[in-house]
Protein backbone atom coordinates (compact mmCIF):
# COMPACT_ATOMS: atom_id res chain seq x y z
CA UNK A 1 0.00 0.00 0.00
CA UNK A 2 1.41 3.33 -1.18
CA UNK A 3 0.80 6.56 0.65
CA UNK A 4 0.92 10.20 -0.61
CA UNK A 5 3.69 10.54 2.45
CA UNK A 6 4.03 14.32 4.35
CA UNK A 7 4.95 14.25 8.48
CA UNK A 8 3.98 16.79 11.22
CA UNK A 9 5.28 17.59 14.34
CA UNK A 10 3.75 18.22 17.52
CA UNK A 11 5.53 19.50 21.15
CA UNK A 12 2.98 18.75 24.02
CA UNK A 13 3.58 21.70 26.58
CA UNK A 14 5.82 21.34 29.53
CA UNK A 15 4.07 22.46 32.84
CA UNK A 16 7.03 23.49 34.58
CA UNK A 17 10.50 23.00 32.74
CA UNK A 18 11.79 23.34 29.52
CA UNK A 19 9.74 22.17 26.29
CA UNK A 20 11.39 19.94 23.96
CA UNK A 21 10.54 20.51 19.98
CA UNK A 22 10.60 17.94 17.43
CA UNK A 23 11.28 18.96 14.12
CA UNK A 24 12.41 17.85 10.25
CA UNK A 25 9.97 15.21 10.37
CA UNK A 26 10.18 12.60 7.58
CA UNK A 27 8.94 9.41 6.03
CA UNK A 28 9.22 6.97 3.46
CA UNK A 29 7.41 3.68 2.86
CA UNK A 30 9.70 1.14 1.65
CA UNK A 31 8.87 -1.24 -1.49
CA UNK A 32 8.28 -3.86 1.72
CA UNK A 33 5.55 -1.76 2.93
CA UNK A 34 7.97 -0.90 5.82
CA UNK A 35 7.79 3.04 6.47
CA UNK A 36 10.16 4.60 8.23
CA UNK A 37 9.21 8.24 9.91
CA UNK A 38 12.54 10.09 11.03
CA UNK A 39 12.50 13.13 13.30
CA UNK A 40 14.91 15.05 14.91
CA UNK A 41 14.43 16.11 18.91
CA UNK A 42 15.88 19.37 20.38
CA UNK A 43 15.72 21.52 23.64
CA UNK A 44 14.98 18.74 26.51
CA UNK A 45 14.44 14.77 26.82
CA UNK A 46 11.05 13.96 26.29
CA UNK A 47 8.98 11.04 25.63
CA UNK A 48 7.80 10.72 21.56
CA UNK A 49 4.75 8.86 20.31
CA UNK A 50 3.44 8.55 16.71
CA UNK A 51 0.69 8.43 15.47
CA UNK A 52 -0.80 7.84 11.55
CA UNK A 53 -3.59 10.20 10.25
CA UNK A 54 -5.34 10.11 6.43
CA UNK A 55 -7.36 12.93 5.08
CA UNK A 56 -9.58 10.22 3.22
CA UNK A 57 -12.44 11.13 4.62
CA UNK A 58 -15.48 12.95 3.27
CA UNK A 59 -15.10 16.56 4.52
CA UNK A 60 -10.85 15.77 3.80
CA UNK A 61 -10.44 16.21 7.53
CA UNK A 62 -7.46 14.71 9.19
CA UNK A 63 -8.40 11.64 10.95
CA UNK A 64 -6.32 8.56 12.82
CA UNK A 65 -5.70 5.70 11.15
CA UNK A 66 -6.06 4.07 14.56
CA UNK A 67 -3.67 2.99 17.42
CA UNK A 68 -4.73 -0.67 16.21
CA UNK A 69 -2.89 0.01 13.00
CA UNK A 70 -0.10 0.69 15.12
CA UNK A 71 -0.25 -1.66 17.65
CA UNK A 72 -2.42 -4.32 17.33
CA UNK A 73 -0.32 -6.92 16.22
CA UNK A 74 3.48 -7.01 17.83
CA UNK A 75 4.75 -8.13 14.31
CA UNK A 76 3.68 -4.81 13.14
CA UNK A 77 3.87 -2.31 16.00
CA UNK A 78 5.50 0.61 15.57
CA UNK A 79 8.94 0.70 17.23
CA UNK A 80 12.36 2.34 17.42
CA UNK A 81 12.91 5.54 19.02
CA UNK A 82 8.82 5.76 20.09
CA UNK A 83 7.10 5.06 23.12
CA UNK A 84 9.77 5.50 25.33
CA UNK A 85 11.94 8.71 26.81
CA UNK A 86 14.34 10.34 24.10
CA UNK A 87 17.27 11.70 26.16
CA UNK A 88 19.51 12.90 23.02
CA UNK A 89 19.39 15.21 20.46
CA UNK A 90 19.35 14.63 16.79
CA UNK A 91 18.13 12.37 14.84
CA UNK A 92 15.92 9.53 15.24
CA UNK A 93 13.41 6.85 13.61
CA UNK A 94 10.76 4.83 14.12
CA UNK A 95 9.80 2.06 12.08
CA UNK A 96 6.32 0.49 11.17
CA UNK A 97 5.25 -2.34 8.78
CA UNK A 98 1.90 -0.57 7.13
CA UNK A 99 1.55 -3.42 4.51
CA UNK A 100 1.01 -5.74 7.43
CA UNK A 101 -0.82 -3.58 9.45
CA UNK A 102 -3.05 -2.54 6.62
CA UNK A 103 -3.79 -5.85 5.57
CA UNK A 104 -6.91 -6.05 3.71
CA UNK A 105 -8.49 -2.42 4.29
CA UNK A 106 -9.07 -0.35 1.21
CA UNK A 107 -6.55 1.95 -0.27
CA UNK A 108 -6.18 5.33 1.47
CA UNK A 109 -7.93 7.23 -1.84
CA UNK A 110 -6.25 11.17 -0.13
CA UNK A 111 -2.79 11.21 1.92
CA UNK A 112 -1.75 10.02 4.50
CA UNK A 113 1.06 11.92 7.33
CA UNK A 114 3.09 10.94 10.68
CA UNK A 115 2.56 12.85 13.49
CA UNK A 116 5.42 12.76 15.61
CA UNK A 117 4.59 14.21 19.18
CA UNK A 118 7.22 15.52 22.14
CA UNK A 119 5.65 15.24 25.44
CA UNK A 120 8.13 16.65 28.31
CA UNK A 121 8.97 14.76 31.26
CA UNK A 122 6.41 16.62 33.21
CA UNK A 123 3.09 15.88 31.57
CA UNK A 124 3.62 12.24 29.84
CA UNK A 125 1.03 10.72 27.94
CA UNK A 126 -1.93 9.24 29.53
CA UNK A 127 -0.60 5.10 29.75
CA UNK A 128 2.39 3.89 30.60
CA UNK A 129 3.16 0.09 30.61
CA UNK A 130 6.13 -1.41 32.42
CA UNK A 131 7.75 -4.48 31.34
CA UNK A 132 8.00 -7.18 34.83
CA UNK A 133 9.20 -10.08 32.51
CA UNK A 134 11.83 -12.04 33.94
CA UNK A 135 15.23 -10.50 32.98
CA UNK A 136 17.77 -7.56 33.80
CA UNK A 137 16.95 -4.35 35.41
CA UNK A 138 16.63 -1.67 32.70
CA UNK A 139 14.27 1.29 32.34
CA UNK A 140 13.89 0.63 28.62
CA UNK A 141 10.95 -1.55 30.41
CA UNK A 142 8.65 1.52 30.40
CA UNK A 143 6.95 2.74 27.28
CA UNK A 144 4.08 5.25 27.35
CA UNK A 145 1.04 5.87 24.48
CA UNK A 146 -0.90 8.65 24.48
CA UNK A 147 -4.31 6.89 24.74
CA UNK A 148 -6.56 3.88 25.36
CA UNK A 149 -6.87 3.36 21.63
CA UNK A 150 -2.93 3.15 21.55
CA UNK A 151 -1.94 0.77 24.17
CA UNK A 152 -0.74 -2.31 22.27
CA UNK A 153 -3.32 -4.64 22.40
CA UNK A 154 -6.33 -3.11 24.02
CA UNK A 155 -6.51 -2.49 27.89
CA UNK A 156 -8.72 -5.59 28.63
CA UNK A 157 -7.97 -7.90 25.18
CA UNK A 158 -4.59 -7.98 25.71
CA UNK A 159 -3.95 -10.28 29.53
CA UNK A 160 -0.48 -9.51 29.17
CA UNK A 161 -1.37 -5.94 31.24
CA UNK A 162 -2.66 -8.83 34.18
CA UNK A 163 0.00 -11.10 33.81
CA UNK A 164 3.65 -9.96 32.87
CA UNK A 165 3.13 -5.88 32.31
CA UNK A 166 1.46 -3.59 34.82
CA UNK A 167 -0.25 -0.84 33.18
CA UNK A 168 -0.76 2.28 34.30
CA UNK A 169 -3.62 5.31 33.89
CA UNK A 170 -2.38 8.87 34.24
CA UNK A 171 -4.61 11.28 36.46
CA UNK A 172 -4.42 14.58 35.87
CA UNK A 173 -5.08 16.23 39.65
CA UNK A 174 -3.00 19.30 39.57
CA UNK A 175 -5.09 22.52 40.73
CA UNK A 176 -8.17 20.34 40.46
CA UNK A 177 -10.48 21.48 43.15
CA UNK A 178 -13.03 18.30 44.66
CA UNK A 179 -14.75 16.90 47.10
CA UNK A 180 -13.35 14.10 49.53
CA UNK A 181 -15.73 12.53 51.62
CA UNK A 182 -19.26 12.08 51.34
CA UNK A 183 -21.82 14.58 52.34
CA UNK A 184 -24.29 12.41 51.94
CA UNK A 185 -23.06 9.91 54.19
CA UNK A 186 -22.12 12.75 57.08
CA UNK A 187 -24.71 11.40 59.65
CA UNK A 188 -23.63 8.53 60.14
CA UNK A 189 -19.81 8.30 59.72
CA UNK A 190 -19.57 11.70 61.70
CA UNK A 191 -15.81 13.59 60.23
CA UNK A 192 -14.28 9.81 59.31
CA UNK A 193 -16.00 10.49 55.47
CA UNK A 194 -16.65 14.65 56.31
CA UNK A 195 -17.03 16.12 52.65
CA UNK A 196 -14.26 18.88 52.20
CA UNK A 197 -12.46 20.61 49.29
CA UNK A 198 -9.26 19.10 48.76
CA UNK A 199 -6.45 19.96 46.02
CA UNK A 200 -3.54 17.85 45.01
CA UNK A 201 -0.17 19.25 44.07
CA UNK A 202 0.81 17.11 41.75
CA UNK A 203 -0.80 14.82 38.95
CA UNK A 204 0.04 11.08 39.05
CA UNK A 205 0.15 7.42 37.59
CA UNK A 206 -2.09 4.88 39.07
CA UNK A 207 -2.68 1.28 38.17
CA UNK A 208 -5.47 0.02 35.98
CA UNK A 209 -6.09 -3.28 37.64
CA UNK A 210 -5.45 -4.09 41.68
CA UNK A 211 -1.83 -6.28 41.80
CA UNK A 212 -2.87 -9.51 40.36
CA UNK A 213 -1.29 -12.97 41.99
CA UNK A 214 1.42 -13.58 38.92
CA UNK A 215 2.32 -9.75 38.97
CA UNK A 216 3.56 -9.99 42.33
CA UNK A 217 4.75 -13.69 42.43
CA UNK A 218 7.14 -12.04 38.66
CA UNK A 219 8.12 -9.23 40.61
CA UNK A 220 9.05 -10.13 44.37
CA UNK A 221 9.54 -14.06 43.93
CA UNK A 222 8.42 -17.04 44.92
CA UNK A 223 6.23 -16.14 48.59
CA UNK A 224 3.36 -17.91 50.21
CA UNK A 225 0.70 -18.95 48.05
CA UNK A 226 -2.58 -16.60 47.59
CA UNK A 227 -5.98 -18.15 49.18
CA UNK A 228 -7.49 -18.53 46.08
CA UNK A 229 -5.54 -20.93 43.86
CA UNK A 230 -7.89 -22.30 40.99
CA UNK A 231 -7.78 -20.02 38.02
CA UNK A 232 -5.29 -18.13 39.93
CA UNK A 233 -2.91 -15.88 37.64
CA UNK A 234 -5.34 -13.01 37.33
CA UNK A 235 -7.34 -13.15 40.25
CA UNK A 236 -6.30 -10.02 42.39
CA UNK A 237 -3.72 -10.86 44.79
CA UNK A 238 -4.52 -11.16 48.42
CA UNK A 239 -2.68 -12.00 51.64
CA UNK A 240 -0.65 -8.99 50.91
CA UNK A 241 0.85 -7.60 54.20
CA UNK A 242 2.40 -4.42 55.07
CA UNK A 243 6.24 -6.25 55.61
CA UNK A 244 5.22 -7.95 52.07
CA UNK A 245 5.36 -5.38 49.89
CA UNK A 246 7.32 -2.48 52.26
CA UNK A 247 9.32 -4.66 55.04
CA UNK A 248 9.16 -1.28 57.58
CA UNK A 249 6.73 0.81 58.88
CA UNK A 250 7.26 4.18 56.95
CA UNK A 251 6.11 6.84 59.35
CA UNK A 252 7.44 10.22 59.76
CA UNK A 253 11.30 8.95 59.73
CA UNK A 254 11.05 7.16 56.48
CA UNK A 255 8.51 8.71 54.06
CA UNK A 256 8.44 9.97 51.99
CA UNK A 257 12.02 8.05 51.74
CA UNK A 258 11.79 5.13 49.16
CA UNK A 259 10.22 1.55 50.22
CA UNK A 260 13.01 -0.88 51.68
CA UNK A 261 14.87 -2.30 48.81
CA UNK A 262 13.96 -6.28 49.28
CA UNK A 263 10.11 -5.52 49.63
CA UNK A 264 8.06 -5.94 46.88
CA UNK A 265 7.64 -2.02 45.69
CA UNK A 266 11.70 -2.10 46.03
CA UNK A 267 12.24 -4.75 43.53
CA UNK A 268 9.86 -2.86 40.78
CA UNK A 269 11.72 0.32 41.47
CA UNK A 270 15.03 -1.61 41.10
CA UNK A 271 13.40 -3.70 37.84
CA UNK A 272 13.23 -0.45 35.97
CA UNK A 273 16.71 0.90 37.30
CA UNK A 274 15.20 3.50 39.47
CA UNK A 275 13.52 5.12 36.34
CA UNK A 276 9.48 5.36 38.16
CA UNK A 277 9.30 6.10 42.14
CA UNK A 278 6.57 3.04 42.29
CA UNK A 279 5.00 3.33 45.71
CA UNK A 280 1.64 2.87 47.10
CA UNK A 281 -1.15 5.65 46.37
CA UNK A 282 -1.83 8.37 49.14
CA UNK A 283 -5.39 7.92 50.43
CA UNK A 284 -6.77 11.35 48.37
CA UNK A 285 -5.29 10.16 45.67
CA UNK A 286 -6.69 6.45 45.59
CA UNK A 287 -9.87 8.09 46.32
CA UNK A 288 -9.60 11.13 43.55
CA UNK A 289 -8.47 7.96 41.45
CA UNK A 290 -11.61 6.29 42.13
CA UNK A 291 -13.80 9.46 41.97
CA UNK A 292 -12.74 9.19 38.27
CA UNK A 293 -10.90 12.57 38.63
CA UNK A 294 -13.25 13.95 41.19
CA UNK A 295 -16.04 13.92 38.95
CA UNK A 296 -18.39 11.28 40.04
CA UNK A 297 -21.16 12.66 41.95
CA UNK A 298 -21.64 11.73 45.86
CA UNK A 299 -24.50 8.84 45.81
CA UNK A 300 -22.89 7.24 43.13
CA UNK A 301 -20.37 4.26 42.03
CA UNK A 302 -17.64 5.44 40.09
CA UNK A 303 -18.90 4.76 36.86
CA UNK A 304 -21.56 7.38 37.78
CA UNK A 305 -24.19 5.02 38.56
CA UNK A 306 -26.62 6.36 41.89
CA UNK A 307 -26.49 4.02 44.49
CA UNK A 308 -29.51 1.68 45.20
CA UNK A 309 -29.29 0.90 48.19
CA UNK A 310 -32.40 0.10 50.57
CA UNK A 311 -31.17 0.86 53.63
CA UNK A 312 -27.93 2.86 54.95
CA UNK A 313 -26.12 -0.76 55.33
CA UNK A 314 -25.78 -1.09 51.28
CA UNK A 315 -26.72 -4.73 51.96
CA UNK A 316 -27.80 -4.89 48.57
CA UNK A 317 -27.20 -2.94 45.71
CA UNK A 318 -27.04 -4.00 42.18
CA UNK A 319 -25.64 -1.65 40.23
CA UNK A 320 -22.53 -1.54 42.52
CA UNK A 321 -19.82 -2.35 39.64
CA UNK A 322 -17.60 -4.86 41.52
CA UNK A 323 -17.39 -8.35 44.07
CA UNK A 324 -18.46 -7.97 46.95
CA UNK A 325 -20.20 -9.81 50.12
CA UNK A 326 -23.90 -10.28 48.75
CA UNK A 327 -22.47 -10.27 44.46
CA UNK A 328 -20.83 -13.48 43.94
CA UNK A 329 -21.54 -17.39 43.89
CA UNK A 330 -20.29 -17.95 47.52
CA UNK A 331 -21.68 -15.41 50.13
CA UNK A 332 -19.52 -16.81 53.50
CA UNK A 333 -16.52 -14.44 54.40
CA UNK A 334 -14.31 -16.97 54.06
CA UNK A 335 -13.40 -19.16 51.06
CA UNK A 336 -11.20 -22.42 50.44
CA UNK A 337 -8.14 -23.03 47.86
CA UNK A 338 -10.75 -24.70 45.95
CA UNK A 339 -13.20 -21.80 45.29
CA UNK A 340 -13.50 -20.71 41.60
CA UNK A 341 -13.07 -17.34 40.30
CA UNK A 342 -16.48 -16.46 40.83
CA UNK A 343 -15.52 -16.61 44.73
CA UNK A 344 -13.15 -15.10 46.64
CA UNK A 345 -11.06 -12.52 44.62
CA UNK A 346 -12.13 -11.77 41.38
CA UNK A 347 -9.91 -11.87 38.27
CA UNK A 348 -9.11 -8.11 37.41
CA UNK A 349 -11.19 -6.49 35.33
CA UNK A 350 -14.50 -8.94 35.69
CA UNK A 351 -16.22 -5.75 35.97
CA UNK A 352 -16.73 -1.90 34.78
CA UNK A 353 -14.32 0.63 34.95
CA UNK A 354 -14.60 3.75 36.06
CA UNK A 355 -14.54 7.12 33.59
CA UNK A 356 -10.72 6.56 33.78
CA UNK A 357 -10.92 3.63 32.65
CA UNK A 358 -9.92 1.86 35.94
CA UNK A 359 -11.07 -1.19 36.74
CA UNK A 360 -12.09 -2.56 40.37
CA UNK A 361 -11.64 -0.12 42.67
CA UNK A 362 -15.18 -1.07 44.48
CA UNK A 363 -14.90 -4.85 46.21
CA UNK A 364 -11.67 -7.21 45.03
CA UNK A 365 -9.51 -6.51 47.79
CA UNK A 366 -8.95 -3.79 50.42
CA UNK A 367 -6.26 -1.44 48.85
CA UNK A 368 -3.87 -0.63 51.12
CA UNK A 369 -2.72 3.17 51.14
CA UNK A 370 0.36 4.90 52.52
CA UNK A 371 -1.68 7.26 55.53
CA UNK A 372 -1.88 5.91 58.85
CA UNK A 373 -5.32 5.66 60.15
CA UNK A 374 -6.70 9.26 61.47
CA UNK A 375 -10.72 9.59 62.10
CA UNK A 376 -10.68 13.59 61.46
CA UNK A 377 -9.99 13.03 57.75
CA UNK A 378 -10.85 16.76 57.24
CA UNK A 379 -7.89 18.20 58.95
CA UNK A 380 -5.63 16.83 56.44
CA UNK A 381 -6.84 18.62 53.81
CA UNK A 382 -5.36 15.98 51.37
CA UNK A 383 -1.85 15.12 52.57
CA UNK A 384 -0.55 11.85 53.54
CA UNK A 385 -1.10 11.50 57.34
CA UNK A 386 2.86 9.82 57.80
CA UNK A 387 3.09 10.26 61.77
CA UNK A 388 1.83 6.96 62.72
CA UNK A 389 3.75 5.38 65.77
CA UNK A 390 6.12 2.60 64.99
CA UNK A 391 8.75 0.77 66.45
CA UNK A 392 12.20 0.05 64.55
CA UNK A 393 11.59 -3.77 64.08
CA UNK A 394 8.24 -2.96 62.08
CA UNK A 395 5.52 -4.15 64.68
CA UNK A 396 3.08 -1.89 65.92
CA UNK A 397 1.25 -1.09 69.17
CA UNK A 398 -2.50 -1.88 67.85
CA UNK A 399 -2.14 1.30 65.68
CA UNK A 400 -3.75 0.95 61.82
CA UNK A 401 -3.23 2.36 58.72
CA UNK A 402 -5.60 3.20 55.91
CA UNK A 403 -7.56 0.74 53.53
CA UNK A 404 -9.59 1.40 50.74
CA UNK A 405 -12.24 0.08 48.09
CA UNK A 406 -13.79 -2.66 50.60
CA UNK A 407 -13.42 -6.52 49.30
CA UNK A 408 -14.99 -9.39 47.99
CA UNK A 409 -16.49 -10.38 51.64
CA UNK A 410 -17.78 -6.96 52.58
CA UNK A 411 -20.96 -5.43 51.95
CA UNK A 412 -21.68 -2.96 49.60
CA UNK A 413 -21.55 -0.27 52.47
CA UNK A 414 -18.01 -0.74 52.92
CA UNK A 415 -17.16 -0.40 48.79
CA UNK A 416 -18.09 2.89 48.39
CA UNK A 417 -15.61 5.28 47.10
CA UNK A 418 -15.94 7.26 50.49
CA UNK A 419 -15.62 4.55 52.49
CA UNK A 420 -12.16 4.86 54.65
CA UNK A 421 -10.64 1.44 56.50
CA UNK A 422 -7.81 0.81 58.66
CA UNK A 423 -6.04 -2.35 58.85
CA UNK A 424 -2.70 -2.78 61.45
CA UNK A 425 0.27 -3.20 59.05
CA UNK A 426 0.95 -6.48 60.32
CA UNK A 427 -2.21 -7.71 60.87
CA UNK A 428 -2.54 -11.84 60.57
CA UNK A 429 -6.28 -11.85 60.90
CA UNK A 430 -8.78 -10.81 57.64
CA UNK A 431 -5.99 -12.22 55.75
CA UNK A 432 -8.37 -12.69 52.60
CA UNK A 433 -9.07 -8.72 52.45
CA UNK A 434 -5.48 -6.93 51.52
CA UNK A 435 -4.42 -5.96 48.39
CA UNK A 436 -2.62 -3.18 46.70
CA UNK A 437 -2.72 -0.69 43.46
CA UNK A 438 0.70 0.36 42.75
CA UNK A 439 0.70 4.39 41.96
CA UNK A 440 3.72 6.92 41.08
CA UNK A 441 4.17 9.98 40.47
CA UNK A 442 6.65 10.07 37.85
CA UNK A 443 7.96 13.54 37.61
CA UNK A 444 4.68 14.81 36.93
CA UNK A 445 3.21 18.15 38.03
């Protein structure tokens, strides 16, 4: 397939820092069908995406081929400098196989162009995918696209993002004024869920899915084996305690220092040579997460859907979009080895996502946060309440720290977005309830 070839460039802008400009953009298509874009990069690193447009259409608008032309088969993915963080000047390439790609569609009738994009190190594109395949440490693990459409694969059809890949949503919170807490729930949870304005500094990754059980088993090693064993790869991990995935208490003394490097958040900071601060998500955040940006309405799940509840318990509710104590084939609080999928944990992304596009943050697994517990959520306007008590060997003197989401055997009450619970860091009992969502910030503002 022959194209009527021009290129663009595009420079995202740079909240902060300086704004790196791509320029004397180029392409050819091989007589293979293989076109090659070149582009040269100036001012600061930054991370570069592609993307294909035709002006084919009716009204000879510009218009995307698609990110599956570009990445819905890996034998035709785009690749080369792309997807990743550009750190040198001058010139570059990227590579794509359109004849392959563009298998059996019709001939582009107008042209077709590149469009070569420079997003600064401050306000990458919206996914990011890292690489937790067994092998060595390198950040050439992390690539970023600059949409759903573009993440190789699809976010759901493709398992490899429950499996061997962690993918991740950016959430654009800087200078976004919202509501924590729920208003509506003020009577009866007194100032544990008081609604108040909150406003987070910075902007931030979070995880699509919960930590599934072969995520963490790739990334910290062989451990003791999940509750729920049948079907067992993608059901959201559980059993996950505090010295599991961050060996010491981090109060005051140690955060916002990294995570100890032999717990499980160490190893995926070490995997990708230090390039993404990996750590668990702040309690505001996990909740602005789940809020889908703050804009889901108080009395309603975060896909937007009012809650149905017929009493203030949530003991029912069917349109809550996620497992939870009276939604799933076994209704105990406790489940064997040999309960299927549709008990216990649920396999990540069984249900809805959120506006984000995030799946399961109501039910699944409680998802541990980085505050320690503090009733008077309103005083903290936000920030992450650090100052829990510890002692140096990492036990703690019946002191808790913050849980979120509810899980698979709790009622509906206790999976609201709202809903704030505290679980001691080394607790041994509900050992079927913890889980985790890994979040970073990234050098985003």
């Amino acid at each position: 397939m022959k194209y009527l070839l021009v290129a663009i460039a595009v420079s995202a802008a740079s909240l902060a820092g300086a704004t790196p400009t791509v320029g004397n953009v180029t392409w050819r298509q091989a007589s293979n069908g293989k076109v090659i874009v070149g582009y040269e990069l100036s001012g600061a690193p930054a991370v570069v995406t592609v993307d294909v447009q035709t002006n084919c259409s009716a009204t000879g608008e510009w218009v995307s081929v698609g990110g599956s032309a570009l990445y819905g088969n890996a034998a035709c993915s785009a690749g080369g400098d792309v997807n990743r963080i550009i750190d040198s000047d001058g010139p570059h390439s990227i590579s794509w196989d359109a004849a392959t790609a563009m298998a059996g569609t019709a001939p582009i009738a107008g042209g077709a162009r590149a469009v070569v994009t420079a997003w600064p190190l401050d306000n990458k594109p919206d996914y990011m995918v890292v690489d937790i395949s067994e092998g060595p440490a390198s950040a050439d693990r992390v690539r970023y696209y600059q949409s759903a459409e573009f993440v190789p694969g699809g976010v759901l059809a493709n398992t490899a993002y429950r499996l061997a890949s962690l993918l991740f949503r950016k959430v654009a919170a800087r200078d976004v004024v919202w509501t924590m807490g729920n208003a509506c729930e003020f009577s009866r949870t007194g100032d544990r869920e008081a609604a108040h304005p909150v406003t987070l500094a910075n902007s931030f990754y979070i995880g699509v899915f919960p930590v599934t059980q072969r995520q963490c088993n790739l990334i910290y090693g062989s451990f003791y084996e999940s509750n729920f064993l049948i079907d067992g790869d993608m059901r959201i991990r559980d059993r996950l305690f505090y010295h599991t995935y961050q060996p010491y208490v981090r109060g005051e003394t140690y955060y916002p220092d990294a995570p100890a490097a032999d717990s499980l958040l160490g190893k995926l900071r070490a995997l990708v040579a230090g390039a993404v601060d990996f750590d668990l998500p702040s309690e505001a955040q996990w909740e602005f997460a789940a809020k889908a940006g703050g804009t889901v309405e108080e009395g309603s799940w975060n896909d937007g859907t009012p809650y149905a509840a017929t009493s203030d318990t949530f003991e029912v509710d069917g349109n809550l979009p996620g497992r939870y104590r009276k939604n799933q084939a076994d209704e105990s609080t406790t489940c064997t080895s040999e309960c299927g999928p549709s008990s216990g944990t649920p396999i990540a992304g069984s249900y809805a996502p959120n506006a984000l596009g995030l799946y399961d943050m109501h039910g699944g697994v409680a998802e541990r946060c980085l505050d320690w517990a503090q009733d008077s959520i309103s005083s903290l306007g936000g920030a992450v309440n650090a100052k829990g008590p510890y002692l140096a060997n990492g036990q703690t003197l019946g002191v808790n720290m913050v849980v979120r989401g509810g899980a698979w055997c709790h009622l509906a009450s206790a999976c609201r977005a709202s809903s704030r619970a505290y679980m001691a860091p080394a607790s041994t009992g509900d050992e079927q309830e913890a889980g985790m969502r890994i979040a970073c910030r990234n050098g985003l503002k």
